[in-house]
PDB file of N, CA and C in Angstrom:
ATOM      1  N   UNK A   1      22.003 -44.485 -57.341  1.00  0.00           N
ATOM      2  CA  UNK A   1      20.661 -44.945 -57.202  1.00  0.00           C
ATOM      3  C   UNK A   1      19.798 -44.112 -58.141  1.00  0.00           C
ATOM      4  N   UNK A   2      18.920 -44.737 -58.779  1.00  0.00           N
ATOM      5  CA  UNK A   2      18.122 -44.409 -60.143  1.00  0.00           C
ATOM      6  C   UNK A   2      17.034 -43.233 -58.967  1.00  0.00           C
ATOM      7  N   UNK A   3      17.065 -42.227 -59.237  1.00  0.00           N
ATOM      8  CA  UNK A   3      15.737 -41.063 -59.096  1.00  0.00           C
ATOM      9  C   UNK A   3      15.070 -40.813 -60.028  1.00  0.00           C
ATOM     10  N   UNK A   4      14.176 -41.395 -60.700  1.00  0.00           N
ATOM     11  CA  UNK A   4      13.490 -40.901 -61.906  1.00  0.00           C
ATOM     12  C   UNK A   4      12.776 -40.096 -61.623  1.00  0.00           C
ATOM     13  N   UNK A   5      12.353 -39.821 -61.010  1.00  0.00           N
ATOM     14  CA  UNK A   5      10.501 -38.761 -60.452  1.00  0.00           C
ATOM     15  C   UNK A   5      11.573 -37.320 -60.037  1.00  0.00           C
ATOM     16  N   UNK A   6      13.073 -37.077 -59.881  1.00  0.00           N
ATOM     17  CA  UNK A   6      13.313 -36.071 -59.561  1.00  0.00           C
ATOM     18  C   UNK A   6      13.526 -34.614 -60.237  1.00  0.00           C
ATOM     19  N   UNK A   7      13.130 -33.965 -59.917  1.00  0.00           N
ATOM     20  CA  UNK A   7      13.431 -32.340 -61.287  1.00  0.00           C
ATOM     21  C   UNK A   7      14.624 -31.863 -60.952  1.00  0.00           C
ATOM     22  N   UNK A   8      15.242 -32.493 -59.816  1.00  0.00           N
ATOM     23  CA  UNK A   8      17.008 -32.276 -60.124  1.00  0.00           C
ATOM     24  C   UNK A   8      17.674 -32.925 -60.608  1.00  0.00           C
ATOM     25  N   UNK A   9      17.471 -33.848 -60.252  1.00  0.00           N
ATOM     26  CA  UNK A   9      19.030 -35.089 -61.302  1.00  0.00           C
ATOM     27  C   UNK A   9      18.258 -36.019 -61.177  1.00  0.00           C
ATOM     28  N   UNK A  10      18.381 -37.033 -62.009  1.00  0.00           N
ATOM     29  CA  UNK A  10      18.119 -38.560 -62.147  1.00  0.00           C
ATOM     30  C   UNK A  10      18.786 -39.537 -61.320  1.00  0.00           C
ATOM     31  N   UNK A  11      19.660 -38.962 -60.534  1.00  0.00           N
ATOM     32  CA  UNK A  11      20.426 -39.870 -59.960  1.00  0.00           C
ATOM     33  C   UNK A  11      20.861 -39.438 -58.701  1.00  0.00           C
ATOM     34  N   UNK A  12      20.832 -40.033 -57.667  1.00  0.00           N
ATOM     35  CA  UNK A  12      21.302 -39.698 -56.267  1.00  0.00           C
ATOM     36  C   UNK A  12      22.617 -40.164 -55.745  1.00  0.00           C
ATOM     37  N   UNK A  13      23.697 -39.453 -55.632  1.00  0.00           N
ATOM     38  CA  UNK A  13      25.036 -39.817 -55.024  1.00  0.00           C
ATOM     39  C   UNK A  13      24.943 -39.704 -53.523  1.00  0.00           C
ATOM     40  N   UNK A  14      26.172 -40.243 -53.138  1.00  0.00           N
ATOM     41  CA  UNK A  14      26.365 -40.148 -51.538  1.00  0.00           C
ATOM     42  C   UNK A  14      27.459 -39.588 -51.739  1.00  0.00           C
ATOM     43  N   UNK A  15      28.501 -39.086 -50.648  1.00  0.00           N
ATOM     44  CA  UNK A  15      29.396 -39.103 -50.332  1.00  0.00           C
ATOM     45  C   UNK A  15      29.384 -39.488 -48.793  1.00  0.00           C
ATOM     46  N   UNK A  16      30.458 -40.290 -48.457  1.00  0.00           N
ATOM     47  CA  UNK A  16      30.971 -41.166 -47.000  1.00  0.00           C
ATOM     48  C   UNK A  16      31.839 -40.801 -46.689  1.00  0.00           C
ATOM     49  N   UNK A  17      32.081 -40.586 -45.244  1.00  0.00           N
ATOM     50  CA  UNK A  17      33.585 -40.443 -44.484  1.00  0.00           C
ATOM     51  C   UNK A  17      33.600 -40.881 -43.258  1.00  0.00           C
ATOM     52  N   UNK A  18      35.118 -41.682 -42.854  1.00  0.00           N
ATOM     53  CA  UNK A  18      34.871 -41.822 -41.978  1.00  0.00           C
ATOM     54  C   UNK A  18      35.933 -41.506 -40.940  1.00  0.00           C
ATOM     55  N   UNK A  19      35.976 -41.290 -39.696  1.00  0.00           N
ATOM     56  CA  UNK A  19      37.456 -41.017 -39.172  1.00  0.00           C
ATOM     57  C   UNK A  19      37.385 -41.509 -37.530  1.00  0.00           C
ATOM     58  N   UNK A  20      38.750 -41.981 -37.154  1.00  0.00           N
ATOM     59  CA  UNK A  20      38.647 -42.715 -35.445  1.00  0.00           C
ATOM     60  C   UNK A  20      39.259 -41.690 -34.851  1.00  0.00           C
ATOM     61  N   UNK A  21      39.375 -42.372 -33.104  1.00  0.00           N
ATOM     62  CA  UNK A  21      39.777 -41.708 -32.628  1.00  0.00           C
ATOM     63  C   UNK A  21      41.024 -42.666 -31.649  1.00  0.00           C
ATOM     64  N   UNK A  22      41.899 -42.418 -31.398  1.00  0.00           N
ATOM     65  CA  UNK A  22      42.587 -43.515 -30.853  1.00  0.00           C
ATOM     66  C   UNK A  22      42.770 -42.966 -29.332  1.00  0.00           C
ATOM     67  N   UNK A  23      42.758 -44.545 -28.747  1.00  0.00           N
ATOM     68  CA  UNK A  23      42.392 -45.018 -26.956  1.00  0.00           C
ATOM     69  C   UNK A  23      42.724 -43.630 -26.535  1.00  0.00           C
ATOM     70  N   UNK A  24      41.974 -43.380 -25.791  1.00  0.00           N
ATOM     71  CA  UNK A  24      42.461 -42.231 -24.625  1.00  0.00           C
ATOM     72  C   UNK A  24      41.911 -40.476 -24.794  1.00  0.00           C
ATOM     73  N   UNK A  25      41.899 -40.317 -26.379  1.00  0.00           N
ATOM     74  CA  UNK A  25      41.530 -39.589 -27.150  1.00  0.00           C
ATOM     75  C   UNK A  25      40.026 -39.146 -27.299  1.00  0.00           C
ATOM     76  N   UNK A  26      39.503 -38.157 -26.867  1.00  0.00           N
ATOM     77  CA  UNK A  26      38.115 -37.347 -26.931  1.00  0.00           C
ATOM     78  C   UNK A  26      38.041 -36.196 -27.457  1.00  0.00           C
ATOM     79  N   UNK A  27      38.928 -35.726 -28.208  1.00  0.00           N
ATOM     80  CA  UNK A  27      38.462 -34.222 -29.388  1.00  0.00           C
ATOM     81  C   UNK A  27      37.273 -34.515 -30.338  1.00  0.00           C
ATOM     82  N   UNK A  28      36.218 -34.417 -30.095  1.00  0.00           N
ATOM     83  CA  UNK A  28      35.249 -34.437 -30.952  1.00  0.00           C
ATOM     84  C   UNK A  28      35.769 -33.733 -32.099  1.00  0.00           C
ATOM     85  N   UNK A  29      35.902 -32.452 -31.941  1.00  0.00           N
ATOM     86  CA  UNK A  29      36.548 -31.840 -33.276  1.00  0.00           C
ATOM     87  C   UNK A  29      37.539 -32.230 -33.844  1.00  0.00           C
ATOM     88  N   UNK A  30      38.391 -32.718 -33.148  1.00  0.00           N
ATOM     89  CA  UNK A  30      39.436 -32.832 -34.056  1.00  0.00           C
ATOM     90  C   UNK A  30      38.770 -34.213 -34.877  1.00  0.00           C
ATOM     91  N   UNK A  31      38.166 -34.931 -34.119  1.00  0.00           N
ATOM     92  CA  UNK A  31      37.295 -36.111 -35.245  1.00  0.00           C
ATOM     93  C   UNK A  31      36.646 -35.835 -36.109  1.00  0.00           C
ATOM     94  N   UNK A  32      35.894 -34.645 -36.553  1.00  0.00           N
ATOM     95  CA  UNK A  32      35.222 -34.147 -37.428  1.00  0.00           C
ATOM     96  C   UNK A  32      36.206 -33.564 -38.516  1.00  0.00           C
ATOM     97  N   UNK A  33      37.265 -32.838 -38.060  1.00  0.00           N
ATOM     98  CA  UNK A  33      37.995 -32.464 -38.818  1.00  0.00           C
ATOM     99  C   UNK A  33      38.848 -33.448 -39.513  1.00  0.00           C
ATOM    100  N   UNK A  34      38.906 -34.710 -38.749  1.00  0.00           N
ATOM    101  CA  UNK A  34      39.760 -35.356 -39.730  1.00  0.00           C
ATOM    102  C   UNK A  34      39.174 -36.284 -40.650  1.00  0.00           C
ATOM    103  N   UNK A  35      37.505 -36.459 -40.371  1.00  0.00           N
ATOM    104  CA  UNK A  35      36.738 -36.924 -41.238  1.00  0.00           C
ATOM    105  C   UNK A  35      36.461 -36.348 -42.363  1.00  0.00           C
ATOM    106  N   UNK A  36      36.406 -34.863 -42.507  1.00  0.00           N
ATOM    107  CA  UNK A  36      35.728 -33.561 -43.186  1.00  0.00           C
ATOM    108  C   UNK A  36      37.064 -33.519 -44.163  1.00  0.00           C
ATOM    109  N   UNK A  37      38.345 -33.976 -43.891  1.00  0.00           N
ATOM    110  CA  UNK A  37      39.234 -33.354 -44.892  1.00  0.00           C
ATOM    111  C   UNK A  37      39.162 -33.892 -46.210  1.00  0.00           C
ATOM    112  N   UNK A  38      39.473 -35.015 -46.119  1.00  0.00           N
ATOM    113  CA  UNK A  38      39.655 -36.778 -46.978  1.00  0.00           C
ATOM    114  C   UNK A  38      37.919 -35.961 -48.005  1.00  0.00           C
ATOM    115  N   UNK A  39      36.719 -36.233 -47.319  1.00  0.00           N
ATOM    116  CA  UNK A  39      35.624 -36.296 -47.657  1.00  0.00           C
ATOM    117  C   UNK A  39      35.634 -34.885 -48.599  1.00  0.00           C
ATOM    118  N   UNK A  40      36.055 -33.736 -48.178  1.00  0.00           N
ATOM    119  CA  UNK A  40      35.954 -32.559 -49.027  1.00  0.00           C
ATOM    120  C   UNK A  40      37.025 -32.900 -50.302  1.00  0.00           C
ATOM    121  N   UNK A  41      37.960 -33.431 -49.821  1.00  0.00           N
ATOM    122  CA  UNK A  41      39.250 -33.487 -51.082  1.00  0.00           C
ATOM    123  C   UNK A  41      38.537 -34.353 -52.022  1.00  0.00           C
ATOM    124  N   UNK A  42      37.985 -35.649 -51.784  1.00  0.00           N
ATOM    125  CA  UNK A  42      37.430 -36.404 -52.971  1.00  0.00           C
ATOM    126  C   UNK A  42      36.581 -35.739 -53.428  1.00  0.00           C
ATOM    127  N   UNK A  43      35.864 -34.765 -52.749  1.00  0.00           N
ATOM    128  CA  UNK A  43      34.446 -34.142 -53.917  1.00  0.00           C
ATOM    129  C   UNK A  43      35.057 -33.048 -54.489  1.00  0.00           C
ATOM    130  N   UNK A  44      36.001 -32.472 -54.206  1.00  0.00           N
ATOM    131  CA  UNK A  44      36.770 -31.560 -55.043  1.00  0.00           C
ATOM    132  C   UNK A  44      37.418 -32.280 -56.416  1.00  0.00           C
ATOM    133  N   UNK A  45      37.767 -33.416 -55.876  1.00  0.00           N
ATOM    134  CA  UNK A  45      38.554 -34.315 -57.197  1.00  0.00           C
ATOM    135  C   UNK A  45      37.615 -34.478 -58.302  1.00  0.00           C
ATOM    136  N   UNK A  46      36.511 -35.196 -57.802  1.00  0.00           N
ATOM    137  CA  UNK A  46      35.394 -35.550 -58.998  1.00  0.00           C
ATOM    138  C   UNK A  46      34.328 -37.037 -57.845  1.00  0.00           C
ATOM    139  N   UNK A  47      33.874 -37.487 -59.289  1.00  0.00           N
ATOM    140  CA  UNK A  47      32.769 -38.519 -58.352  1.00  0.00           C
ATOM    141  C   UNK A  47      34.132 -39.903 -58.784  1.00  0.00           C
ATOM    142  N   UNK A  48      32.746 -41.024 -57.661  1.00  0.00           N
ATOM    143  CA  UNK A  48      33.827 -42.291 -57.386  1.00  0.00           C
ATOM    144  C   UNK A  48      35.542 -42.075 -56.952  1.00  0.00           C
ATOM    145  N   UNK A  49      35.802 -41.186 -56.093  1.00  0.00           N
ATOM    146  CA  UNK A  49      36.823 -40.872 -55.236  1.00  0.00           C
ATOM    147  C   UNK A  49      37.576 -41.260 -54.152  1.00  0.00           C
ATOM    148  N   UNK A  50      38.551 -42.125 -54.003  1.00  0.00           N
ATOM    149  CA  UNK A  50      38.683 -42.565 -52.764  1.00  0.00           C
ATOM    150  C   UNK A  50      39.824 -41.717 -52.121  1.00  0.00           C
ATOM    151  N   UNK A  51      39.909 -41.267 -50.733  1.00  0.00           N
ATOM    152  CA  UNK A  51      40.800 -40.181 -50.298  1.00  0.00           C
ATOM    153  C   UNK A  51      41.142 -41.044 -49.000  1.00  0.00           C
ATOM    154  N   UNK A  52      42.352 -40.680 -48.457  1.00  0.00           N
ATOM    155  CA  UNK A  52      42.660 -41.336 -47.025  1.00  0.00           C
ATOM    156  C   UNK A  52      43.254 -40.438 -46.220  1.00  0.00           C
ATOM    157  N   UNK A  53      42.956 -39.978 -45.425  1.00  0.00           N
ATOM    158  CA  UNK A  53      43.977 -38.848 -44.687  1.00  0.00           C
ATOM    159  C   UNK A  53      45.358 -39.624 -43.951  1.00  0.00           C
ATOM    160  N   UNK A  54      46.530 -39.395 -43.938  1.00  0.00           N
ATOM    161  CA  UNK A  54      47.694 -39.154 -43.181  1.00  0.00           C
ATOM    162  C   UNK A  54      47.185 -39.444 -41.942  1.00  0.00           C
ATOM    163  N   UNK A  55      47.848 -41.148 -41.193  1.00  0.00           N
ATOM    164  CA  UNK A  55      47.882 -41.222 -39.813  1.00  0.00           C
ATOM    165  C   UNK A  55      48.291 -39.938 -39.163  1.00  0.00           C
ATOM    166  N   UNK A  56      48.005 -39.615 -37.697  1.00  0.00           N
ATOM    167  CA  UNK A  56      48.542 -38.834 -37.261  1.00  0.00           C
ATOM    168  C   UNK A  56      49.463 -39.389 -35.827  1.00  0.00           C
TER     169      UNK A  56
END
């Protein structure tokens, strides 16, 4: 998305993640963590990244 008016970058990225939790299952953390992995590995890679974490 075009930022012209900004004195940091001209341009605004996102990064997205997303992660479930299957039936029965309530570890909040462990949901964060398995959202947080995928999402850190693609921004380590570079931009336009797609990452998938390993069913568990």
């Amino acid at each position: 998305m075009l930022h012209g008016n900004s004195t940091t970058a001209a341009w605004v990225t996102v990064s997205v993640s997303a992660a479930t939790l299957r039936a029965g299952e309530n570890d909040g953390t462990a949901l964060v963590a398995a959202g947080d992995f995928p999402l850190y590995q693609a921004r380590r890679i570079g931009r336009n990244q797609v990452v998938a974490d390993q069913p568990r």
